[in-house]
Protein backbone atom coordinates (compact mmCIF):
# COMPACT_ATOMS: atom_id res chain seq x y z
CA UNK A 1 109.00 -50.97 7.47
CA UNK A 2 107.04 -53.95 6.11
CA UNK A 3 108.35 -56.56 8.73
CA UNK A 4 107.68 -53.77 11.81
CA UNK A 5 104.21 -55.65 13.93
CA UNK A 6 102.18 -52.57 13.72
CA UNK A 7 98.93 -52.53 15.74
CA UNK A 8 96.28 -50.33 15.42
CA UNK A 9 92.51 -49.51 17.30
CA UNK A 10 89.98 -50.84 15.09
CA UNK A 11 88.06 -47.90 15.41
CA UNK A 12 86.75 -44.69 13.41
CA UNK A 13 89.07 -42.35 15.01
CA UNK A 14 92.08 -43.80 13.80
CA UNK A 15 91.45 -43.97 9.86
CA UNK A 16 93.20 -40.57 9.53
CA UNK A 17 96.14 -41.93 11.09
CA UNK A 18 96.83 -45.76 9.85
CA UNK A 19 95.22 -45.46 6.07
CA UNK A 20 97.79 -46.28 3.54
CA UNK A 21 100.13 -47.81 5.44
CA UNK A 22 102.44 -50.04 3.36
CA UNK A 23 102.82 -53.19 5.49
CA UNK A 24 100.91 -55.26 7.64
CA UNK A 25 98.57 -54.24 10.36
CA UNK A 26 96.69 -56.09 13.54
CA UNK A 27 93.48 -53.97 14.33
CA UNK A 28 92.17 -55.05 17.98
CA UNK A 29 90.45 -53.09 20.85
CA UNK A 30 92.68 -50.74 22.97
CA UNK A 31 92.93 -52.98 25.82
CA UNK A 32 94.63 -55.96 24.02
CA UNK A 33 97.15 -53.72 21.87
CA UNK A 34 98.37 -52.75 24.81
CA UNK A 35 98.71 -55.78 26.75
CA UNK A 36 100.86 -57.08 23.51
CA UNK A 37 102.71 -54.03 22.81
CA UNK A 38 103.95 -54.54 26.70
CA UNK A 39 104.51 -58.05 26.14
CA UNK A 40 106.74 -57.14 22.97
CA UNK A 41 104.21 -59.12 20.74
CA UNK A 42 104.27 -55.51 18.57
CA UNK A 43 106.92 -53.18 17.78
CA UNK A 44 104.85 -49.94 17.46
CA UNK A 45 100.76 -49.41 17.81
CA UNK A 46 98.44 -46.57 18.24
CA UNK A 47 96.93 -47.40 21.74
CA UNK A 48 95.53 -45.42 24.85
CA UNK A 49 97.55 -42.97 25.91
CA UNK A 50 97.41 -44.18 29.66
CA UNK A 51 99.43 -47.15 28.60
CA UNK A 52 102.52 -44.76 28.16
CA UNK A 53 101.39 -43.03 31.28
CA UNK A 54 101.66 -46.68 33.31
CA UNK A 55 104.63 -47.98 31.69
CA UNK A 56 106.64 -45.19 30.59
CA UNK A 57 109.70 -47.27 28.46
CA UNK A 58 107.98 -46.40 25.17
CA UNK A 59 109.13 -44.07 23.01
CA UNK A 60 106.22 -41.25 21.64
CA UNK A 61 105.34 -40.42 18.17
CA UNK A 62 105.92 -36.69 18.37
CA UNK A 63 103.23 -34.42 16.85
CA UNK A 64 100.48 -37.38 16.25
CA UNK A 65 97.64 -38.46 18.69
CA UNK A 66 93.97 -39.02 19.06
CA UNK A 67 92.73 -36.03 21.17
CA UNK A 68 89.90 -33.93 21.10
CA UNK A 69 90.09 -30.01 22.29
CA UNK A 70 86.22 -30.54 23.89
CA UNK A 71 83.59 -32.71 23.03
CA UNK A 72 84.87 -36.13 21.33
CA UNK A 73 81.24 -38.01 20.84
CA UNK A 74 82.70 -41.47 20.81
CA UNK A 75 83.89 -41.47 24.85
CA UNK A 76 80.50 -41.22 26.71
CA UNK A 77 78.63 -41.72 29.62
CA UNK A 78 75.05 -43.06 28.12
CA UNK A 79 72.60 -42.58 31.35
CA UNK A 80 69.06 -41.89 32.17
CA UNK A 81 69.07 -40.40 35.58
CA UNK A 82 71.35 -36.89 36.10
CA UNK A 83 74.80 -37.76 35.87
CA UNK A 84 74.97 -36.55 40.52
CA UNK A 85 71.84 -39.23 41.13
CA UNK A 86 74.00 -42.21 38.96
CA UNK A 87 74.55 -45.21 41.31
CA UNK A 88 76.58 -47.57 39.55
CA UNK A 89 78.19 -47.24 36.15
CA UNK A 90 79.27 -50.08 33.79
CA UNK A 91 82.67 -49.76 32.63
CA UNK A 92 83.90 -50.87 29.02
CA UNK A 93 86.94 -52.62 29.53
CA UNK A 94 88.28 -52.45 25.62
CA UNK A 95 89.50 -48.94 27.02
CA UNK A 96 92.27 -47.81 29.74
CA UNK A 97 92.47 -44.66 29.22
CA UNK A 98 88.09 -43.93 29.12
CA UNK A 99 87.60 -45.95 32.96
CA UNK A 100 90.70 -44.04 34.43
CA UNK A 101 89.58 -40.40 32.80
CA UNK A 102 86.11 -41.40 33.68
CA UNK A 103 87.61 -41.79 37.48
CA UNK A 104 89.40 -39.09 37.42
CA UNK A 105 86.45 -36.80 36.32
CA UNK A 106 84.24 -38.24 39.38
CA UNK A 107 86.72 -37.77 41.73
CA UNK A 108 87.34 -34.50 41.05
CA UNK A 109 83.30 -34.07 40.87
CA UNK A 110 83.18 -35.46 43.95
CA UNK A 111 80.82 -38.03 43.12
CA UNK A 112 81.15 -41.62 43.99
CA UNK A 113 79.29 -44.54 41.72
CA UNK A 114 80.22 -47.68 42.10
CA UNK A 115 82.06 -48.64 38.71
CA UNK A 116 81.28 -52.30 37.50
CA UNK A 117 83.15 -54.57 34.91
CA UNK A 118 80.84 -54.99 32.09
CA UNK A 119 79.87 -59.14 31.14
CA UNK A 120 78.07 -60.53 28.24
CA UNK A 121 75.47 -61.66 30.60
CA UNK A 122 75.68 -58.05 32.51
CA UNK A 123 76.09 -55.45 29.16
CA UNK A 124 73.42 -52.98 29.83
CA UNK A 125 71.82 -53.61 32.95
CA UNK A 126 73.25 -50.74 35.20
CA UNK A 127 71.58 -47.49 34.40
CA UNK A 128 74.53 -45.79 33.56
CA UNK A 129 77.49 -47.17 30.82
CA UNK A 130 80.77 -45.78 29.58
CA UNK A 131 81.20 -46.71 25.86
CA UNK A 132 83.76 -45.59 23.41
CA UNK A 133 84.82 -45.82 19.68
CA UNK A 134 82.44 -47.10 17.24
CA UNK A 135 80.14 -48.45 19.67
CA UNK A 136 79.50 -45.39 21.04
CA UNK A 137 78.46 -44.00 17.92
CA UNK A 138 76.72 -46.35 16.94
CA UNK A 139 74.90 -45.72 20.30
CA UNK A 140 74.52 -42.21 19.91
CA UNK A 141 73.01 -42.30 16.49
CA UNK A 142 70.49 -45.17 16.92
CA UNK A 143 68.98 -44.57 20.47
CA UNK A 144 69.23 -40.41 21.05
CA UNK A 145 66.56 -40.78 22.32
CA UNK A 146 66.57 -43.28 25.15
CA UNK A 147 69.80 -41.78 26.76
CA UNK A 148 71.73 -38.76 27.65
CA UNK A 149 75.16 -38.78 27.23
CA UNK A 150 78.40 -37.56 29.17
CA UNK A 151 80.67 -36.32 26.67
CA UNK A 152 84.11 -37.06 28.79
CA UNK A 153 86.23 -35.33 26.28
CA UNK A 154 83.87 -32.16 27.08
CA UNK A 155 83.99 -32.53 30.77
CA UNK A 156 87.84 -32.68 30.54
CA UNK A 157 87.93 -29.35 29.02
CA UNK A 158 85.70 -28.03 31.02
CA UNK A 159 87.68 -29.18 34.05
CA UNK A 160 91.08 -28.36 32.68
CA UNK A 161 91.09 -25.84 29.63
CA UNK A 162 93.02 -28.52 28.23
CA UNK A 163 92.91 -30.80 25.21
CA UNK A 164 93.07 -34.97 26.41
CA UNK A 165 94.59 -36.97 24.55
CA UNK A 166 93.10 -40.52 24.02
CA UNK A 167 95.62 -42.23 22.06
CA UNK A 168 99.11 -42.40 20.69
CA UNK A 169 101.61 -43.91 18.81
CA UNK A 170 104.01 -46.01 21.16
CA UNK A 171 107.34 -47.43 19.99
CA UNK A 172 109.06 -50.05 21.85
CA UNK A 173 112.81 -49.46 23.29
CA UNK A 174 114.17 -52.01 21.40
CA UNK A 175 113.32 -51.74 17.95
CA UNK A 176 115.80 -50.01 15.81
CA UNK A 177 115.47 -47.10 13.48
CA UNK A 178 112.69 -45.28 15.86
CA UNK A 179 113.13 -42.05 13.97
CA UNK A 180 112.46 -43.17 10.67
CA UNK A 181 109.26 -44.94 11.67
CA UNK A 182 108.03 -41.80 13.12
CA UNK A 183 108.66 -39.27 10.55
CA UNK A 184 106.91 -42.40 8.06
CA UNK A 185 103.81 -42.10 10.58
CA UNK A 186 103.79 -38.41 10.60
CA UNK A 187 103.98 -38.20 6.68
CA UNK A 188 100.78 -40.65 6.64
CA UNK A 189 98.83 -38.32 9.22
CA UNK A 190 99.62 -35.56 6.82
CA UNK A 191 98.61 -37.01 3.90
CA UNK A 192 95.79 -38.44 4.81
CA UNK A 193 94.50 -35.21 6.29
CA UNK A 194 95.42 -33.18 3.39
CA UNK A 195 93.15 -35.87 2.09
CA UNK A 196 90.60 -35.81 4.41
CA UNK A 197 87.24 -35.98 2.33
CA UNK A 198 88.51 -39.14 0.43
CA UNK A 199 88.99 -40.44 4.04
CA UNK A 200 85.13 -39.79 5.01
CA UNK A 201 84.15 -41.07 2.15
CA UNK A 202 85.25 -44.29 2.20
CA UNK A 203 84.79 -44.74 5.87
CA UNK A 204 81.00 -43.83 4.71
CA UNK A 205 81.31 -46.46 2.18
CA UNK A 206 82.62 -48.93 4.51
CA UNK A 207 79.72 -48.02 7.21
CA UNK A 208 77.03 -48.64 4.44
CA UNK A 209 78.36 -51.94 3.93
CA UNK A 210 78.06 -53.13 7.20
CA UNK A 211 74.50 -51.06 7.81
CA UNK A 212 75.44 -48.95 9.80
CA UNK A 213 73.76 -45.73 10.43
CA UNK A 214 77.12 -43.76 9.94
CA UNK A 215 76.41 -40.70 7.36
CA UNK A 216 78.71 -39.09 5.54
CA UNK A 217 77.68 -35.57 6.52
CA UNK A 218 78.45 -37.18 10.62
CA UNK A 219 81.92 -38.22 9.74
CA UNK A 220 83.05 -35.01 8.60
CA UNK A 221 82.13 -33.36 11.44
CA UNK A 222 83.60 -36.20 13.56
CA UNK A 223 87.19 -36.07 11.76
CA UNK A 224 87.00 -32.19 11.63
CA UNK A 225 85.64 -31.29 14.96
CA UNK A 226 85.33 -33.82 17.18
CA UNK A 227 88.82 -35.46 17.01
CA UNK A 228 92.48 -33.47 16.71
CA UNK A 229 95.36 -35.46 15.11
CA UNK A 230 98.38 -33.76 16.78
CA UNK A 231 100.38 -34.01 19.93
CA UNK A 232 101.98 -30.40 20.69
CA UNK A 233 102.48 -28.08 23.87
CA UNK A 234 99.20 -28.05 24.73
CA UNK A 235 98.46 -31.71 24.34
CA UNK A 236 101.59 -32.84 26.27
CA UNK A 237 100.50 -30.12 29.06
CA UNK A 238 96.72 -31.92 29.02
CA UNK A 239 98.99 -35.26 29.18
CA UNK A 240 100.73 -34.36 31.57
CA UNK A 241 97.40 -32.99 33.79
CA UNK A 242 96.02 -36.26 33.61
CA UNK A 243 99.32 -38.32 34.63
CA UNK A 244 99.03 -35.59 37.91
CA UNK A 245 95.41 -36.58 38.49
CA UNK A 246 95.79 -40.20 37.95
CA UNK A 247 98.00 -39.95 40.51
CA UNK A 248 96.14 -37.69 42.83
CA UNK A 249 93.32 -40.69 43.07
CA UNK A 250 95.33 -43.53 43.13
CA UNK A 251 94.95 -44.83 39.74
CA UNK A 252 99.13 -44.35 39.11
CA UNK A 253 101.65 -43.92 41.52
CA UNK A 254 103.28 -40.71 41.95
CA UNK A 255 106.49 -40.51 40.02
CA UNK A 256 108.42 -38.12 37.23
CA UNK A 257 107.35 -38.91 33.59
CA UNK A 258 109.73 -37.76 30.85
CA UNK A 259 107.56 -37.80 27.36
CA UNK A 260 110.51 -39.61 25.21
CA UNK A 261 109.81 -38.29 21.77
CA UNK A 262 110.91 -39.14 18.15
């Protein structure tokens, strides 16, 4: 396992899921895991789960993904005006899977802002922004009060009943041994969860380190929650919804998806 290229989100959500692992890791935003787990620059990573959804070779962790079953807190819309009155939106490109939910959601709403690429020189000059991860948080717990924020992990069950899933573990076709590595991933989910206050606490640690305004008492309701660590019936069925409405506003094309899982 210790010569696998294993990349990982750099963010909050995924401590429960990568802590402990024996070998090497490359933490990077969603966006450019994916683009190197396509270009066969990793073997496995934890990435969006749209990436799967767009390019369907990879073989699935079975049982382990970032999802939430309702509100997530870390995939937001931060705006001012009422979500129906929002002109233009500024998209964070570090995440596949948050611009083509957030599409989905406001095409099936109906509504119709134009969506921007976020800049250095542009990053919060549109009234509305998506942000995810720790930014978001971040977001959320220093300026509550300047914003209101869309929750798309609550709008998606709203919409659907459904839990979305935000990321998972992709394996490429080629590397050998596929089985192994999953049931090694799976045993680190469960121990770390078993685990899970030794988990907050040194994400807390780590937070105060860096002065951030991330308390303890918020990441324990964010890993117990907020976030859901497993990819069963009822995540593959919300999977599987979003593939359909991906496709029903032109974000995919319409094709069969078989969820290969090990």
């Amino acid at each position: 396992m210790n010569s696998l290229r294993v990349g990982c989100v750099k963010y909050l959500n995924a401590r429960p899921l990568i802590r402990g692992w024996a070998g090497n890791v490359e933490f990077d935003n969603p966006s450019a895991l994916c683009r190197r787990l396509a270009n066969g620059q990793l073997d496995v990573a934890l990435v969006s789960s749209f990436e799967f959804l767009r390019n369907p070779i990879y073989r699935i962790v079975d049982d382990v993904s970032i999802s939430s079953d309702g509100p997530v807190y870390s995939v937001v819309v931060a705006h001012r005006d009422t979500v129906s009155d929002i002109s233009e939106i500024e998209l964070d490109p570090a995440s596949t899977t948050a611009v083509n939910l957030l599409r989905c959601l406001l095409g099936e709403l109906g509504l119709t802002p134009r969506l921007t690429s976020s800049t250095p020189e542009s990053a919060g000059s549109s009234p509305a922004r998506l942000v995810i991860g720790d930014q978001a948080i971040r977001l959320r717990q220093t300026h509550a009060g300047e914003f209101r924020f869309w929750d798309l992990g609550e709008q998606w069950k709203e919409l659907t009943g459904l839990p979305f899933v935000f990321a998972l573990w992709l394996i490429r076709p080629e590397v050998p041994d596929a089985t192994s590595i999953a049931q090694c991933l799976r045993g680190l989910r469960d121990e770390n969860l078993a685990d899970i206050e030794v988990v907050v606490s040194e994400a807390a640690a780590d937070a105060a380190d860096t002065k951030q305004e991330i308390t303890q008492q918020f990441l324990d309701r964010y890993y117990n929650e907020h976030l859901r660590f497993g990819f069963g019936t009822l995540e593959k069925e919300g999977l599987q919804t979003f593939a359909d409405l991906c496709s029903k506003h032109g974000v995919l094309p319409k094709r069969a998806r078989k969820f290969s899982v090990v």
